[in-house]
Protein backbone atom coordinates (compact mmCIF):
# COMPACT_ATOMS: atom_id res chain seq x y z
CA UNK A 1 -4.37 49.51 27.52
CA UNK A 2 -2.18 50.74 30.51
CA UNK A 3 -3.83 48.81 32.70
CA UNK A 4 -3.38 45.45 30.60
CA UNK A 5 0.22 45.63 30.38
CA UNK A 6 0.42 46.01 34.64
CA UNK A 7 1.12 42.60 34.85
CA UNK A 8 4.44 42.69 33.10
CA UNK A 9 5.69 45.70 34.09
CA UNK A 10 5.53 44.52 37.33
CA UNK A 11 8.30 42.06 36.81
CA UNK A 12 10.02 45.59 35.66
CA UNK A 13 9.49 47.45 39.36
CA UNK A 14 12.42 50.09 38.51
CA UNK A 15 11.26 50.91 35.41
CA UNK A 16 14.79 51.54 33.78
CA UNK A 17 15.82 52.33 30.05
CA UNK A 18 17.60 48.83 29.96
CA UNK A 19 14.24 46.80 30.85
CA UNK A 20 13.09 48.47 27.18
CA UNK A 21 13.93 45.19 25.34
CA UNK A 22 13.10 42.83 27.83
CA UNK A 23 9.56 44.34 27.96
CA UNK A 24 8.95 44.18 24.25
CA UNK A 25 10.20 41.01 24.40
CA UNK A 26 7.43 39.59 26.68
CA UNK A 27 4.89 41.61 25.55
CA UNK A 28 5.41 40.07 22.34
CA UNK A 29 5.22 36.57 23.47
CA UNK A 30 2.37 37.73 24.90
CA UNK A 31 0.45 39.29 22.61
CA UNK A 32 2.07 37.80 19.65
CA UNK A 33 3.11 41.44 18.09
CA UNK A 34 4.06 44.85 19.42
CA UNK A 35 1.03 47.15 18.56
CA UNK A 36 1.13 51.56 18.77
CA UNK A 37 -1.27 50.84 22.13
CA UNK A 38 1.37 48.99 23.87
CA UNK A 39 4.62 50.70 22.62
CA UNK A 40 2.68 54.04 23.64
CA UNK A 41 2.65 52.48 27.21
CA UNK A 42 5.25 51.15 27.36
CA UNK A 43 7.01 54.55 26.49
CA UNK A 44 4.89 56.27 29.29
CA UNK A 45 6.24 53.87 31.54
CA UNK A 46 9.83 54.04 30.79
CA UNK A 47 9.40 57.65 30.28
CA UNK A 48 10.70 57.27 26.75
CA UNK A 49 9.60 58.26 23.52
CA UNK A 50 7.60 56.68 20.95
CA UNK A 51 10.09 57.19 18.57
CA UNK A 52 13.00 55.53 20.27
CA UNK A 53 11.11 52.83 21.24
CA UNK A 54 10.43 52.63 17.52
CA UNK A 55 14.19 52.79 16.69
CA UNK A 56 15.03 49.74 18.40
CA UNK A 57 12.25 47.39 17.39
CA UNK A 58 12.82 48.11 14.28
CA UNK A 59 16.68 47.19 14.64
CA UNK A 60 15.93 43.90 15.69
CA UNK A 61 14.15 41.60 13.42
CA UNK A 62 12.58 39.62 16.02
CA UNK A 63 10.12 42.32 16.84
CA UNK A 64 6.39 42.46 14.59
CA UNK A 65 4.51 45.04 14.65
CA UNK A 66 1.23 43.49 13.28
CA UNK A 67 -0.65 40.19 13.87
CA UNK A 68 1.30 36.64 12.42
CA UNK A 69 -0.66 33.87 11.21
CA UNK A 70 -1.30 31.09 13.38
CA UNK A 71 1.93 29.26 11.45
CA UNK A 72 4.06 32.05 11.09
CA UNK A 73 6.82 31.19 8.62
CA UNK A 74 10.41 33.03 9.22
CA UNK A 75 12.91 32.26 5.75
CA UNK A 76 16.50 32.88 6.87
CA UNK A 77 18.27 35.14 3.94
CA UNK A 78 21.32 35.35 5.17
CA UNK A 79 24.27 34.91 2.79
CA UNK A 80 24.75 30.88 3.43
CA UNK A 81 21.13 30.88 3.30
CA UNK A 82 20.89 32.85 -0.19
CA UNK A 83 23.63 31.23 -1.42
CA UNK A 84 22.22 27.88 -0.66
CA UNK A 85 18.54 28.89 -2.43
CA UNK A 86 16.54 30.79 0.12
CA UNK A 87 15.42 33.29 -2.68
CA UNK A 88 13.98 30.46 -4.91
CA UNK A 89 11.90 28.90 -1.79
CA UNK A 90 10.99 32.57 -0.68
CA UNK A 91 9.21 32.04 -4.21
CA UNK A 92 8.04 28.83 -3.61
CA UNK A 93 6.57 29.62 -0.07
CA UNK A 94 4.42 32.40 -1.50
CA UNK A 95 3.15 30.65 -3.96
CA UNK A 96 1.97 27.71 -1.38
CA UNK A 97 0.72 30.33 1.07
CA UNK A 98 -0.56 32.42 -1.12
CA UNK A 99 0.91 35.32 0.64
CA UNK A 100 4.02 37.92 -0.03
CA UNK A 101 6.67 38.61 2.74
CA UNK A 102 5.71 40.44 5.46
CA UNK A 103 2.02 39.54 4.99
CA UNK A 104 -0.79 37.35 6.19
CA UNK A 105 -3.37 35.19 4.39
CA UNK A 106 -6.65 36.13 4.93
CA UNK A 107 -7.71 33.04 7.04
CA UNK A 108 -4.94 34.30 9.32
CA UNK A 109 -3.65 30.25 9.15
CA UNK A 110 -0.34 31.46 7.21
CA UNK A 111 2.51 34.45 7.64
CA UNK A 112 5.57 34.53 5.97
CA UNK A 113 8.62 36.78 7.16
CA UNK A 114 11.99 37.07 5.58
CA UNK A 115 14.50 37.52 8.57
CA UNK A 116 18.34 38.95 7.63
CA UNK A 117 19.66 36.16 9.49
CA UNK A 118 18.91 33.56 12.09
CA UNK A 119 21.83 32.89 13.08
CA UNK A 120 22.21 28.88 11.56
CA UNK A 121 24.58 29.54 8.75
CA UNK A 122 26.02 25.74 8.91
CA UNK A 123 22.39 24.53 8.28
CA UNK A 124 21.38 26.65 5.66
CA UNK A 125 18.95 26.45 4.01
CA UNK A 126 16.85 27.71 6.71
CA UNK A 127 13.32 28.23 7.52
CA UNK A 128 11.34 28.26 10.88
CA UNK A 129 7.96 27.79 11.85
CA UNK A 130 6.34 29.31 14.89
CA UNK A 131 10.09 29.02 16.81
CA UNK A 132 10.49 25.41 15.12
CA UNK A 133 13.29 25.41 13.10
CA UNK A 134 13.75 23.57 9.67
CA UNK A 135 17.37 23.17 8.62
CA UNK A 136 18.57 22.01 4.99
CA UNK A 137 15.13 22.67 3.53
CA UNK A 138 15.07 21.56 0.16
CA UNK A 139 11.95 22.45 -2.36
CA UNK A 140 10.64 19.10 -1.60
CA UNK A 141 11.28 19.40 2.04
CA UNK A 142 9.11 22.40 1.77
CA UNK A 143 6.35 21.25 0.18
CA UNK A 144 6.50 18.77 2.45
CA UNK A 145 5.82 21.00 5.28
CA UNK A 146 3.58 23.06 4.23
CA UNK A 147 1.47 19.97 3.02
CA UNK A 148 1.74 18.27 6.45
CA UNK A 149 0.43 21.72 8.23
CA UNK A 150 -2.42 21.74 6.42
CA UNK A 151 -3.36 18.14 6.61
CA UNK A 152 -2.91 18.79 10.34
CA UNK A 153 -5.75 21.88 10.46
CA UNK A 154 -7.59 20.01 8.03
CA UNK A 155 -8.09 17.20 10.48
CA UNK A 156 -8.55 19.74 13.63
CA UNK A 157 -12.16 21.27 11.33
């Protein structure tokens, strides 16, 4: 596994404690989530343990540590957000992709993640979609979406 992360660490030559976000970062643009193989690497390479490594992905909510669906859904429940009705379209959104937060359907088409904050409190309602973000999202709105998404695959069979 090593040997597959080369590439980026590369673009890392000194190999310093501060490159440790910047590394996940790309590896998980990469790879799409940050898996034990590559945060064991990426530890041996920093010379830094597993466990800190740990410690800050898990700080930052931008950081998976599984495989997303191919429309991975992020719902903003921040306090505008929640205030606004992110918890009844958290409902709604797991009903129309049949999955919980912090899971993914079995097709792997859908993921849904419920994110602290994203940082759009003035547009809240908030949900994005594979780094697309929806602002004002009403139920309708929603459905919306999610209907158009599948239409889309639908037609791509």
């Amino acid at each position: 596994m090593e040997s597959d992360l080369e590439h980026i660490f590369t673009h890392f030559p000194n190999g310093k404690r501060e490159d440790l976000i910047p590394i996940l970062q790309v590896i998980q643009d990469e790879k799409g989530f940050l898996s034990e193989e590559t945060i064991d690497a990426v530890g041996k390479y920093l010379r830094i343990s597993t466990n800190k490594i740990y410690g800050v992905a898990t700080f930052y909510d931008n950081f998976r540590f599984g495989p997303v669906g191919r429309y991975h859904f992020r719902l903003c429940q921040g306090t505008a957000c929640h205030v606004a009705g992110a918890s009844t379209l958290q409902k709604e959104l797991e009903k129309l992709l049949k999955v919980h937060a912090g899971e993914t359907d079995k097709s792997g088409l859908f993921s849904l993640e419920v994110a602290s904050c994203l940082g759009a409190c003035g547009l809240a309602p908030l949900v994005e979609v594979n780094d697309e973000f929806y602002t004002n999202i009403t139920l309708e709105s929603l459905k919306e979406l999610v209907r158009m998404i599948r239409e889309k695959e639908n037609e791509t069979l």
